[in-house]
PDB file of N, CA and C in Angstrom:
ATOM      1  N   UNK A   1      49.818  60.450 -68.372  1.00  0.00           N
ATOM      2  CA  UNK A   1      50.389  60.301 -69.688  1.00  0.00           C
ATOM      3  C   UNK A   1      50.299  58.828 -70.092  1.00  0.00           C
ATOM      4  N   UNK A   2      50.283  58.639 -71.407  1.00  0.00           N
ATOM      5  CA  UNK A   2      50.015  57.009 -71.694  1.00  0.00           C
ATOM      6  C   UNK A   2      51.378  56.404 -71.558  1.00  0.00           C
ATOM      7  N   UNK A   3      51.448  55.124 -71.620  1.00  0.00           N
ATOM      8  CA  UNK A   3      53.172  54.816 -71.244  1.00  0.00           C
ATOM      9  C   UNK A   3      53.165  54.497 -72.706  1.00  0.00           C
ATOM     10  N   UNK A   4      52.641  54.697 -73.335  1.00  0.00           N
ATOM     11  CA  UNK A   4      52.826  54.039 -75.435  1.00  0.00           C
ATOM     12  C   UNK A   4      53.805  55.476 -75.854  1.00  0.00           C
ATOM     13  N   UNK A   5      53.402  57.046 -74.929  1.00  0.00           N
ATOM     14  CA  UNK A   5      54.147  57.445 -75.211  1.00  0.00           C
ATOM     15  C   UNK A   5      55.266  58.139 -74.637  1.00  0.00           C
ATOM     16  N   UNK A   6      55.825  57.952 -73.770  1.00  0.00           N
ATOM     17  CA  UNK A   6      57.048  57.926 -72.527  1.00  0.00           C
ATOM     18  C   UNK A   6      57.828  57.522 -73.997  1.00  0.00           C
ATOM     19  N   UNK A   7      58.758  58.346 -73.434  1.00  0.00           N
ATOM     20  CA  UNK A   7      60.295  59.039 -74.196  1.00  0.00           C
ATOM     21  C   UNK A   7      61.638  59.454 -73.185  1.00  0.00           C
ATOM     22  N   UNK A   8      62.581  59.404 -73.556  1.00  0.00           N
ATOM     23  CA  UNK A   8      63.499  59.851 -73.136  1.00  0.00           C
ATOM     24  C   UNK A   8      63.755  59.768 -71.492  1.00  0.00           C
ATOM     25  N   UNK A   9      64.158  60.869 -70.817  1.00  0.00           N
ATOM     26  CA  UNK A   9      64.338  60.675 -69.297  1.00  0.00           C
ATOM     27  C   UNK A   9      63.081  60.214 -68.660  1.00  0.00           C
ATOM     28  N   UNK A  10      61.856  60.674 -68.850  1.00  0.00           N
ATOM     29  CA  UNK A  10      60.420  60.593 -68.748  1.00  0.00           C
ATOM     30  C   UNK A  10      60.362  59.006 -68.697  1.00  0.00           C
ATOM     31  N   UNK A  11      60.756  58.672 -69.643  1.00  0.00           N
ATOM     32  CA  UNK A  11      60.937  56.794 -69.811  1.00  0.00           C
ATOM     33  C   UNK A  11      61.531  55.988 -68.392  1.00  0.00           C
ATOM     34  N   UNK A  12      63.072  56.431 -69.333  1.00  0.00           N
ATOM     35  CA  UNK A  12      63.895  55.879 -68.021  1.00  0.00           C
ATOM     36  C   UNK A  12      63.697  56.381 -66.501  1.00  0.00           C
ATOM     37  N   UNK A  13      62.920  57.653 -66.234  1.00  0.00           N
ATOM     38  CA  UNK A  13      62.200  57.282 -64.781  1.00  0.00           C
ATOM     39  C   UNK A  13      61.191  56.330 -64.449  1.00  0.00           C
ATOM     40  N   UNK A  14      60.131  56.055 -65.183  1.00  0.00           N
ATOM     41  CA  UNK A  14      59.628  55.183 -64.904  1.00  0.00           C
ATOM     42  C   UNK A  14      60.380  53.720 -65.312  1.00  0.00           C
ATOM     43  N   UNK A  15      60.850  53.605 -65.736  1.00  0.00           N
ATOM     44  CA  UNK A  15      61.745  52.246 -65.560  1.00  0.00           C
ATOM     45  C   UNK A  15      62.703  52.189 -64.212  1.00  0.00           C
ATOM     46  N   UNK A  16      63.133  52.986 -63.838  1.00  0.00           N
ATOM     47  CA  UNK A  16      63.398  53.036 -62.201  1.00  0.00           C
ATOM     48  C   UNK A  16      62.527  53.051 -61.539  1.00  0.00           C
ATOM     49  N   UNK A  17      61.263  53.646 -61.728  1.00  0.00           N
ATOM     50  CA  UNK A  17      60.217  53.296 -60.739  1.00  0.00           C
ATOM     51  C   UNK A  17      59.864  51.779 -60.751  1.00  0.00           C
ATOM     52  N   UNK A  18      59.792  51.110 -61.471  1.00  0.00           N
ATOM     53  CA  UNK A  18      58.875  50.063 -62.176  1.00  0.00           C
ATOM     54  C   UNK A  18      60.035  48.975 -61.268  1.00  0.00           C
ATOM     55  N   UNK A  19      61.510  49.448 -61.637  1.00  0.00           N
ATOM     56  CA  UNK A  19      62.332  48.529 -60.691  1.00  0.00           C
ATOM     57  C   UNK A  19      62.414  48.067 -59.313  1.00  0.00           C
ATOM     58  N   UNK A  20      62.062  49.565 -58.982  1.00  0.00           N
ATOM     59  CA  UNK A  20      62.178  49.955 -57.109  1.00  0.00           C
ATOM     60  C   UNK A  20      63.794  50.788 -57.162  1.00  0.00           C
ATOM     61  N   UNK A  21      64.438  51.237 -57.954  1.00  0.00           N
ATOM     62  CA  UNK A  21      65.265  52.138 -57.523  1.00  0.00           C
ATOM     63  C   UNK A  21      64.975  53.722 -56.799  1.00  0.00           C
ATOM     64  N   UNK A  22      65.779  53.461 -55.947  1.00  0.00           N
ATOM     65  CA  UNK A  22      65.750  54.551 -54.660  1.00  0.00           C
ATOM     66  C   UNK A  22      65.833  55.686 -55.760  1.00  0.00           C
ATOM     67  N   UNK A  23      64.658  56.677 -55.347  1.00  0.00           N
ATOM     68  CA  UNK A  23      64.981  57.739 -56.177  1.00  0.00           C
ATOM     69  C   UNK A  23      64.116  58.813 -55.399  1.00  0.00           C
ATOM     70  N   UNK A  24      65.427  60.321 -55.120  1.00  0.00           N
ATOM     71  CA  UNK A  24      64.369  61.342 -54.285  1.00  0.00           C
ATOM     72  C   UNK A  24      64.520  62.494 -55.848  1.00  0.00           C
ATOM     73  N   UNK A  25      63.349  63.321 -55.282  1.00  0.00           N
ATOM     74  CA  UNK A  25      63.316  64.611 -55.859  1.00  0.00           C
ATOM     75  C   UNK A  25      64.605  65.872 -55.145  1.00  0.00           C
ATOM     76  N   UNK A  26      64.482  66.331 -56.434  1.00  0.00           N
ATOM     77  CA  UNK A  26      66.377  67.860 -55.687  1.00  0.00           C
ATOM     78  C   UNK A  26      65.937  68.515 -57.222  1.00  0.00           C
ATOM     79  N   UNK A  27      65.614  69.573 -56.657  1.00  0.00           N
ATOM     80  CA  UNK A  27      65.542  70.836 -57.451  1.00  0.00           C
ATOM     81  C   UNK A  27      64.261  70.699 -58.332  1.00  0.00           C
ATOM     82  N   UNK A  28      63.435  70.193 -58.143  1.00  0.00           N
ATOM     83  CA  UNK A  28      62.496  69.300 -58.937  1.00  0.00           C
ATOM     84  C   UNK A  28      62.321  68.845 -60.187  1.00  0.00           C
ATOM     85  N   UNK A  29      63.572  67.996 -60.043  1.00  0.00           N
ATOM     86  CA  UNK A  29      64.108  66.600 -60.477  1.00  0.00           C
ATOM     87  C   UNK A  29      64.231  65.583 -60.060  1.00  0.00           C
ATOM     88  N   UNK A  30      63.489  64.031 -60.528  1.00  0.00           N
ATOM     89  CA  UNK A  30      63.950  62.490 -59.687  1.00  0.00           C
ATOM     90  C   UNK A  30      65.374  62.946 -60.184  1.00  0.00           C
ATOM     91  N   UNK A  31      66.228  62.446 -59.309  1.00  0.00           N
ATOM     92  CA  UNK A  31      67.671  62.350 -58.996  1.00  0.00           C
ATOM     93  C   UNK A  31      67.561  60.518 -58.271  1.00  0.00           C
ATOM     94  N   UNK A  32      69.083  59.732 -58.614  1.00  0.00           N
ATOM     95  CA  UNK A  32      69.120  58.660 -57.726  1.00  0.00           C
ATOM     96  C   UNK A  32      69.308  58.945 -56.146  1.00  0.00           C
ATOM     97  N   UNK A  33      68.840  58.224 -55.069  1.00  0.00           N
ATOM     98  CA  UNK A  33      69.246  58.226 -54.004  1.00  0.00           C
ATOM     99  C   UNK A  33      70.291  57.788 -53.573  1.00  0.00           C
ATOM    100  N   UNK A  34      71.616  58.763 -53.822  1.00  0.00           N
ATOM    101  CA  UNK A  34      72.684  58.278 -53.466  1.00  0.00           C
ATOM    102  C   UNK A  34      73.261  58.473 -52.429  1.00  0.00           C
ATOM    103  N   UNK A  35      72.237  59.114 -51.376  1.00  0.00           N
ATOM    104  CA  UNK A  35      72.417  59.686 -50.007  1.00  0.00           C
ATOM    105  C   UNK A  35      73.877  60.284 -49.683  1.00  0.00           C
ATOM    106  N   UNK A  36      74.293  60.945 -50.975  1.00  0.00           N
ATOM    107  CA  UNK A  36      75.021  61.850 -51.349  1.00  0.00           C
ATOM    108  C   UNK A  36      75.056  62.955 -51.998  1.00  0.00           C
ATOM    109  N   UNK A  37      74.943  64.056 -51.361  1.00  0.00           N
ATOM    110  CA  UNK A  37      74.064  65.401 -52.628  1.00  0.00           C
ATOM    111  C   UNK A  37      74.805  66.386 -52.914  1.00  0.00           C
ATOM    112  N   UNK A  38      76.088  65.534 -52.901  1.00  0.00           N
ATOM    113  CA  UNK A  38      76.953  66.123 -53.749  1.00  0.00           C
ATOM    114  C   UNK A  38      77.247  65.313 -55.452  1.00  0.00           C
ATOM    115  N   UNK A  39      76.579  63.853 -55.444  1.00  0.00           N
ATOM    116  CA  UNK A  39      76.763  63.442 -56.112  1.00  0.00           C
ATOM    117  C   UNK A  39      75.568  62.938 -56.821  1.00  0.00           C
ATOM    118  N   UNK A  40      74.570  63.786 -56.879  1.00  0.00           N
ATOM    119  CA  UNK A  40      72.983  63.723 -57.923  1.00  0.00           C
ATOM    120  C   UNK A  40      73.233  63.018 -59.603  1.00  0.00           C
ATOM    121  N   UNK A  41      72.914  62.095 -59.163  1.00  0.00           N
ATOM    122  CA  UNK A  41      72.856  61.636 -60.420  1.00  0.00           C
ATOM    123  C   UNK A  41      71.420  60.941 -61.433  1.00  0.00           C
ATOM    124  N   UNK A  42      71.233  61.344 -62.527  1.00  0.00           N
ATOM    125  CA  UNK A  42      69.640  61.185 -63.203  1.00  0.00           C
ATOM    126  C   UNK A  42      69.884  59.155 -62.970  1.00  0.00           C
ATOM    127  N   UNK A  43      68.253  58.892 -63.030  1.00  0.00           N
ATOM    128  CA  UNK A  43      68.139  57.041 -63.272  1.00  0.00           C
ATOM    129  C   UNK A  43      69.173  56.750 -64.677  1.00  0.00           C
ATOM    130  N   UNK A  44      69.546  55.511 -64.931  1.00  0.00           N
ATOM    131  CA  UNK A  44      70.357  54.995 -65.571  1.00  0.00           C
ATOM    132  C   UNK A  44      69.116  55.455 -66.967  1.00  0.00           C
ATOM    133  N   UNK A  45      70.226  55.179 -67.712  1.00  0.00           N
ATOM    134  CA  UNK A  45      69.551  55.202 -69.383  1.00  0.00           C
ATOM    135  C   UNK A  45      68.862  54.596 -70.137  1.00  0.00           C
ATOM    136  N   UNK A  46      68.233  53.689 -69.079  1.00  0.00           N
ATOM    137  CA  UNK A  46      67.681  52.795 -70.077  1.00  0.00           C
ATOM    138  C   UNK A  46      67.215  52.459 -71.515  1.00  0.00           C
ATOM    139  N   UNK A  47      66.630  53.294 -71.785  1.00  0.00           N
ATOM    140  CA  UNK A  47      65.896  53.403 -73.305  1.00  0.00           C
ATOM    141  C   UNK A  47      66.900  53.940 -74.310  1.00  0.00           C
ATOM    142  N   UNK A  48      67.965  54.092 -73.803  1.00  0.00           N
ATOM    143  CA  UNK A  48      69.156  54.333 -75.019  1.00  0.00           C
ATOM    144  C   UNK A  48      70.212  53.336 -74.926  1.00  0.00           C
ATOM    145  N   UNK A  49      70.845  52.871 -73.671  1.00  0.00           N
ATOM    146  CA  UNK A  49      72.201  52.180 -73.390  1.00  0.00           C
ATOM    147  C   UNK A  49      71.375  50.742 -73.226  1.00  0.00           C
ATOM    148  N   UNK A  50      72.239  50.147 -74.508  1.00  0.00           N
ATOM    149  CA  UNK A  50      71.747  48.924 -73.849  1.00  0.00           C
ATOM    150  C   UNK A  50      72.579  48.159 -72.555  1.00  0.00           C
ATOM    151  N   UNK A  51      73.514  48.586 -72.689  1.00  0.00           N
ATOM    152  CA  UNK A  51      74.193  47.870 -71.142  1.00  0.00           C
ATOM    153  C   UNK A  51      73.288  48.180 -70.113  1.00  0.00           C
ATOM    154  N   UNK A  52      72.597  49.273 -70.345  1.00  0.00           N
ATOM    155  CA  UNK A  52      71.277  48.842 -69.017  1.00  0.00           C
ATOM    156  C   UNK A  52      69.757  48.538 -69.285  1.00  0.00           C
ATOM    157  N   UNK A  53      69.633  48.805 -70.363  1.00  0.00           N
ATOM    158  CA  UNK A  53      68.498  48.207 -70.962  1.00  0.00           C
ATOM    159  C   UNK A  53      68.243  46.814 -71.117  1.00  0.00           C
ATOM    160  N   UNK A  54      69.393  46.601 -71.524  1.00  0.00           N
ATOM    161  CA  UNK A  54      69.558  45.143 -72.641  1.00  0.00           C
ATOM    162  C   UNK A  54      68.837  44.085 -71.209  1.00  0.00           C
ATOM    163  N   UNK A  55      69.801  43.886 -70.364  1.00  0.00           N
ATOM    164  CA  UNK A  55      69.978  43.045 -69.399  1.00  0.00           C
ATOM    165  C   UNK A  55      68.701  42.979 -68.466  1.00  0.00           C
ATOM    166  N   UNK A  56      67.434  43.884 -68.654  1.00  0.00           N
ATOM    167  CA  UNK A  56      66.114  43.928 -68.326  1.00  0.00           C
ATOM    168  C   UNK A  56      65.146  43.158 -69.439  1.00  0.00           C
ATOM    169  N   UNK A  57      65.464  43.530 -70.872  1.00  0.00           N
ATOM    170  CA  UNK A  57      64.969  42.507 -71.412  1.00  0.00           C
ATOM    171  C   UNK A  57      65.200  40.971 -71.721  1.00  0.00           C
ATOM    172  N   UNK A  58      66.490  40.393 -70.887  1.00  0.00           N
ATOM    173  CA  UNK A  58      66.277  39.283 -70.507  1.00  0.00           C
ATOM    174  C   UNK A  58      65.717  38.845 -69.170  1.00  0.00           C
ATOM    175  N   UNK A  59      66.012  39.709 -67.834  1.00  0.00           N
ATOM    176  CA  UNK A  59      65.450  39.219 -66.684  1.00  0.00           C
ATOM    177  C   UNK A  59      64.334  38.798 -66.644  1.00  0.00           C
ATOM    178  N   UNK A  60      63.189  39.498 -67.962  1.00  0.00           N
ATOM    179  CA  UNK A  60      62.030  39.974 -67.624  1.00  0.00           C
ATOM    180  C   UNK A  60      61.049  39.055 -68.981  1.00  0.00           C
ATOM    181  N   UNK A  61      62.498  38.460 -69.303  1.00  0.00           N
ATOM    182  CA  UNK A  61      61.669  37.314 -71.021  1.00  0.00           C
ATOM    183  C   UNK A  61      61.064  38.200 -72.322  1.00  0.00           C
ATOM    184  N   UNK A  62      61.599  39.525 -72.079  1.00  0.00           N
ATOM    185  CA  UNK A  62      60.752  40.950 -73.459  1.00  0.00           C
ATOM    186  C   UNK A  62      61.323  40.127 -74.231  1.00  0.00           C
ATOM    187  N   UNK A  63      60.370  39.875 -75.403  1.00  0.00           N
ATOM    188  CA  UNK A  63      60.328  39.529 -76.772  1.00  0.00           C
ATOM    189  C   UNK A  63      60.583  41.187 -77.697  1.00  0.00           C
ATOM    190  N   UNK A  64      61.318  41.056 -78.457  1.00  0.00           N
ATOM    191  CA  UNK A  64      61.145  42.180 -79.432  1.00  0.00           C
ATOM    192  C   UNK A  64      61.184  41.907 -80.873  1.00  0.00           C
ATOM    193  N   UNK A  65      60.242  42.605 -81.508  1.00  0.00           N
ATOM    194  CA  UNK A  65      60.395  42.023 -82.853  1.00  0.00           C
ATOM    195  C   UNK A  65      59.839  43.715 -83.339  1.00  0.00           C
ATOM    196  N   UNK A  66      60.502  43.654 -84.945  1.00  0.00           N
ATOM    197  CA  UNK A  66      59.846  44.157 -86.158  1.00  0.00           C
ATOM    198  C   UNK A  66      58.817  44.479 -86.397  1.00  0.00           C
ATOM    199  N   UNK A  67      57.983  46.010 -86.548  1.00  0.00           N
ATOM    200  CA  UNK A  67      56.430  45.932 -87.003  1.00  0.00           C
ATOM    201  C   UNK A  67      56.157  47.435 -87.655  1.00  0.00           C
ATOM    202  N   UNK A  68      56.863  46.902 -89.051  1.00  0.00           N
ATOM    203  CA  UNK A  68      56.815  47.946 -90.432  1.00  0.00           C
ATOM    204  C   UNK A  68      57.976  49.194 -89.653  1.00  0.00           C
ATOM    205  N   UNK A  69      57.644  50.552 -89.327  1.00  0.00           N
ATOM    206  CA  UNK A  69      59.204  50.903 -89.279  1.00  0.00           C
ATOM    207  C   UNK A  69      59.241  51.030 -87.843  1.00  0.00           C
ATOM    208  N   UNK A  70      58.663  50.807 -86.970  1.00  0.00           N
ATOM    209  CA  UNK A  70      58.940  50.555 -85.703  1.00  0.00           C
ATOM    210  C   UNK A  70      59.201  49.009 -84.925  1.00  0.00           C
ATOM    211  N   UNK A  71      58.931  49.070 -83.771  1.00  0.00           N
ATOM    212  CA  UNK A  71      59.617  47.795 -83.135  1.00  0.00           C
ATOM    213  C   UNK A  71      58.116  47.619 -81.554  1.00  0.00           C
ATOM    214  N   UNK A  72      57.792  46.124 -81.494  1.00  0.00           N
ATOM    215  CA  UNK A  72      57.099  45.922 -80.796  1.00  0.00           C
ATOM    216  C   UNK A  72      57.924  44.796 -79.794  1.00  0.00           C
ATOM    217  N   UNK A  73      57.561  45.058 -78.453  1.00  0.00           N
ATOM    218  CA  UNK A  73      57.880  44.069 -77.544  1.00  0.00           C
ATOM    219  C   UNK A  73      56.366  43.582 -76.344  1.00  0.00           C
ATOM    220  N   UNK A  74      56.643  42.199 -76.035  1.00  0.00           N
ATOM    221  CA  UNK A  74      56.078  41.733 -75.311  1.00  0.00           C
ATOM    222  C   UNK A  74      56.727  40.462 -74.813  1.00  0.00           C
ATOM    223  N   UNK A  75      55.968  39.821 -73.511  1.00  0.00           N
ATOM    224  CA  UNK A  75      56.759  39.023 -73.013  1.00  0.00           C
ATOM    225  C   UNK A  75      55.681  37.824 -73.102  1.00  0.00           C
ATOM    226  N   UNK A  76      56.629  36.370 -73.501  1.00  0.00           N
ATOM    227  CA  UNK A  76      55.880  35.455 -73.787  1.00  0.00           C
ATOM    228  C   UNK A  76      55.263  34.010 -72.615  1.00  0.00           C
ATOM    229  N   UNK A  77      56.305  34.551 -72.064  1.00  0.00           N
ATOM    230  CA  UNK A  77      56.398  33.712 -70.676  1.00  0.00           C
ATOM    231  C   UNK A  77      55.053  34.119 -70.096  1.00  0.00           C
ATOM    232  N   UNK A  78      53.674  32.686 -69.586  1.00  0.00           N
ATOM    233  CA  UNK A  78      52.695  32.675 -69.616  1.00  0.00           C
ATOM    234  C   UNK A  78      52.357  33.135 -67.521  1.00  0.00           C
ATOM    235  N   UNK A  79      53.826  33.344 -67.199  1.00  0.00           N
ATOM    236  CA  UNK A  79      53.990  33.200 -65.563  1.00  0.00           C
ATOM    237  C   UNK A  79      54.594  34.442 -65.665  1.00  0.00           C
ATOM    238  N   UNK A  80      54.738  35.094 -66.002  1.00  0.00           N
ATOM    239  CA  UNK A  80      55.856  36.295 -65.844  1.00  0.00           C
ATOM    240  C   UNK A  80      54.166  37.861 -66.187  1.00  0.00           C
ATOM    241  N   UNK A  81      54.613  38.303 -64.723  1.00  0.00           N
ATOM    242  CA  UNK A  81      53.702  39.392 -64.911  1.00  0.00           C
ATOM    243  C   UNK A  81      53.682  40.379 -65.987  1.00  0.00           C
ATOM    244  N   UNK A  82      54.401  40.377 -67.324  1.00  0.00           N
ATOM    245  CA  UNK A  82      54.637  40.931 -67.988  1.00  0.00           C
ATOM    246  C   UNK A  82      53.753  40.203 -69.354  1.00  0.00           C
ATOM    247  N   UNK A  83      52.851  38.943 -69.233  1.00  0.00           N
ATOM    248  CA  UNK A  83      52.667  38.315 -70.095  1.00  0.00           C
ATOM    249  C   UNK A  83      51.400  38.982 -70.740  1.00  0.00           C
ATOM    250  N   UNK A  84      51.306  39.089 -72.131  1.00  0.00           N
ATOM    251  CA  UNK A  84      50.289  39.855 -72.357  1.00  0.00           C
ATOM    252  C   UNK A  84      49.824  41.048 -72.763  1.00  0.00           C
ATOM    253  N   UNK A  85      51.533  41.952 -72.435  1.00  0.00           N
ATOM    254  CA  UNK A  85      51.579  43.384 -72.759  1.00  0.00           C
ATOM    255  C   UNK A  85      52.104  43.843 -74.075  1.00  0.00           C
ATOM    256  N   UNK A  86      51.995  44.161 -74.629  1.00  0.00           N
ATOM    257  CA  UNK A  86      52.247  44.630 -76.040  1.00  0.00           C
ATOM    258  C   UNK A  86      52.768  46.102 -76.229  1.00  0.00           C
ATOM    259  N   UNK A  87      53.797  46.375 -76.566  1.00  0.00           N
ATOM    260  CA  UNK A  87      54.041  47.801 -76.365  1.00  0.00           C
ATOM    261  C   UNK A  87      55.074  48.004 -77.717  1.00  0.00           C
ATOM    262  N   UNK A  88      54.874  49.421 -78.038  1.00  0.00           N
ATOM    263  CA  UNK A  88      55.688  49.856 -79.575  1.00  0.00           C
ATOM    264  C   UNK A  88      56.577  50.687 -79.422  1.00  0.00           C
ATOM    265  N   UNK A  89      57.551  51.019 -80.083  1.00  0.00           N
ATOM    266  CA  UNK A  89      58.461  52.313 -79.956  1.00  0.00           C
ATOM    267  C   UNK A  89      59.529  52.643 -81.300  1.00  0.00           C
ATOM    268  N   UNK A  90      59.558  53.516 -81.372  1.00  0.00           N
ATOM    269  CA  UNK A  90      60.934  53.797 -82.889  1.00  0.00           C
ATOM    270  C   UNK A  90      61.885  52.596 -82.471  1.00  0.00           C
ATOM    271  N   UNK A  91      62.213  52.412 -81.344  1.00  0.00           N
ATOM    272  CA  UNK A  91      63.625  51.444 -81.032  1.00  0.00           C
ATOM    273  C   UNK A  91      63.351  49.954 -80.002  1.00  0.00           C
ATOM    274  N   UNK A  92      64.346  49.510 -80.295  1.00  0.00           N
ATOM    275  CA  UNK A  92      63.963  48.052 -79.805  1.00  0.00           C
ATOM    276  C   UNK A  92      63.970  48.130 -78.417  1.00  0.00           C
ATOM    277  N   UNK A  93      64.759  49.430 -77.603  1.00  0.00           N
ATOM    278  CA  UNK A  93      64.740  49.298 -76.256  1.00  0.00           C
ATOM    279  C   UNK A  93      63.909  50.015 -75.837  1.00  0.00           C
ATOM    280  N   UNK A  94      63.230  51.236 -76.733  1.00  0.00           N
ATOM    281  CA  UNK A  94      62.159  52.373 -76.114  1.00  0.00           C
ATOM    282  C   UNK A  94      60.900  51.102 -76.385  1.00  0.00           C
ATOM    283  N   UNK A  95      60.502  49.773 -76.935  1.00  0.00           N
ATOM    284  CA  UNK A  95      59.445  49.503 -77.162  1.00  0.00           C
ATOM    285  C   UNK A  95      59.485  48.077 -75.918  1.00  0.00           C
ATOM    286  N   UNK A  96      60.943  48.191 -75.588  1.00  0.00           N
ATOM    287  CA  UNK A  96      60.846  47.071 -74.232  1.00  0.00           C
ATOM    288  C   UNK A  96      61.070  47.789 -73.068  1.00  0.00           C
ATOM    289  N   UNK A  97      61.186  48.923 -73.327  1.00  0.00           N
ATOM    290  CA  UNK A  97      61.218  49.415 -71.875  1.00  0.00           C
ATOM    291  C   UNK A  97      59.659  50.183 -71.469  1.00  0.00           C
ATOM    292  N   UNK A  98      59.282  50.345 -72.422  1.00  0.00           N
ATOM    293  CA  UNK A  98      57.424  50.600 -72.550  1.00  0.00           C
ATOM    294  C   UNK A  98      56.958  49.509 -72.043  1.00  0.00           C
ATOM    295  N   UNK A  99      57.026  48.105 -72.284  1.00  0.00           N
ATOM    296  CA  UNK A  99      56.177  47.024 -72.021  1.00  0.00           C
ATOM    297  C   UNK A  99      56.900  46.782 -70.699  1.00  0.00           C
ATOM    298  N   UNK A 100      57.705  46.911 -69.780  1.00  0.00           N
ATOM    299  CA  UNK A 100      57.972  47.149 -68.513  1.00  0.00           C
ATOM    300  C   UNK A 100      57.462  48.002 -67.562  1.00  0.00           C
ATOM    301  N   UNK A 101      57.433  49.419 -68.475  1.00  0.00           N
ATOM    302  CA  UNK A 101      56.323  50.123 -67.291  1.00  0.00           C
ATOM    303  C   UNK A 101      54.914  49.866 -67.526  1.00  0.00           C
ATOM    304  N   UNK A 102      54.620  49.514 -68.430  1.00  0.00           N
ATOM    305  CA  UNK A 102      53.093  49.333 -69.093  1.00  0.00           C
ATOM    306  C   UNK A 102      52.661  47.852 -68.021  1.00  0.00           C
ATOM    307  N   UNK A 103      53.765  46.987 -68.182  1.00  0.00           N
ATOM    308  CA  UNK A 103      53.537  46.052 -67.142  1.00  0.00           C
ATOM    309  C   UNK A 103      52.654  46.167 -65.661  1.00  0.00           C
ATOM    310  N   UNK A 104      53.855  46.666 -64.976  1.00  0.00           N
ATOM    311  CA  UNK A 104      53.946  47.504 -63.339  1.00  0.00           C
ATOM    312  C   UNK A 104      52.736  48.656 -63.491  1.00  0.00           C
ATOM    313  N   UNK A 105      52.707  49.284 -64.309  1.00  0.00           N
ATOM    314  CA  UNK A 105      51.378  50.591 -63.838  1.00  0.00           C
ATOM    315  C   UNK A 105      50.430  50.840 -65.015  1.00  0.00           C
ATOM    316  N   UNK A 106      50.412  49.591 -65.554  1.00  0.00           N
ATOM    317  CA  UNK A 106      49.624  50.012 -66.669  1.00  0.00           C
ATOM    318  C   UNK A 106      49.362  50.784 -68.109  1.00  0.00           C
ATOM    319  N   UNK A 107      48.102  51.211 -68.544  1.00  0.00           N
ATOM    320  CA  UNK A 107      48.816  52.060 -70.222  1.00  0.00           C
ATOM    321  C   UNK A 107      48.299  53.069 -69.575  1.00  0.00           C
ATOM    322  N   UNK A 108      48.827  53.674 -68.564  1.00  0.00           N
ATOM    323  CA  UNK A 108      48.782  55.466 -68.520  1.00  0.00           C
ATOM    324  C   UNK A 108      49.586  55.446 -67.095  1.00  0.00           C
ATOM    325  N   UNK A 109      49.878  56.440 -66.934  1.00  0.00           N
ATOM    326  CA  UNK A 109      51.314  56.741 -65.377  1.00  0.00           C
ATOM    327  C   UNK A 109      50.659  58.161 -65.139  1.00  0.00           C
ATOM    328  N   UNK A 110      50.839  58.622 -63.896  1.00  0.00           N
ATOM    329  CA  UNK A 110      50.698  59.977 -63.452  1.00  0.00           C
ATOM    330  C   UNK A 110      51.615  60.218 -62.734  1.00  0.00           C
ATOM    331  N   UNK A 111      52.301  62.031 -62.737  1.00  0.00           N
ATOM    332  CA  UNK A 111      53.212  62.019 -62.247  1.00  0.00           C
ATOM    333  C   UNK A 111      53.075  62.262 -60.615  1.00  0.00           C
TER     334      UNK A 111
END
């Protein structure tokens, strides 16, 4: 799948991948590895909450800006493996959390 168009949970798994969060399959679903299976819980939200979004597009220097009715991010920092990537989305965090996995695996992911 291209990562221009990763959406929703689909997203925010690969943004846990892209992190290194521990994550097994249960019921065939990524679930976190909470080496508790009573307590399965999906990767954090990224692409909606910014309390966990937000705080990736500073670790990581995402630029986001405006581009007609959507939103483009990239990172400007000329040292930061992220430099260079350009990625779009309806929202300011679906178009920085695109240029994070687009980063790490490129413009297409397989599952």
């Amino acid at each position: 799948m291209k990562t221009s168009e990763l959406e929703g949970a689909e997203l925010n798994l690969w943004v846990a991948k892209a992190r290194g969060v521990p994550l097994i399959e249960r019921n065939g679903r990524m679930v976190l590895n909470t080496f508790d299976d009573n307590h399965l819980a999906p990767p954090p939200d990224f692409s909606t909450d910014w309390s966990q979004g937000g705080p990736l597009i500073e670790e990581y220097g995402i630029q986001i800006m405006p581009s007609g009715s959507n939103w483009q991010a990239v990172s400007p920092d000329a040292s930061s493996q992220f430099h260079g990537k350009l990625s779009e989305g309806p929202t300011p965090l679906i178009a920085a959390m695109r240029c994070l996995v687009a980063s790490k695996f490129g413009e297409e992911v397989n599952d």
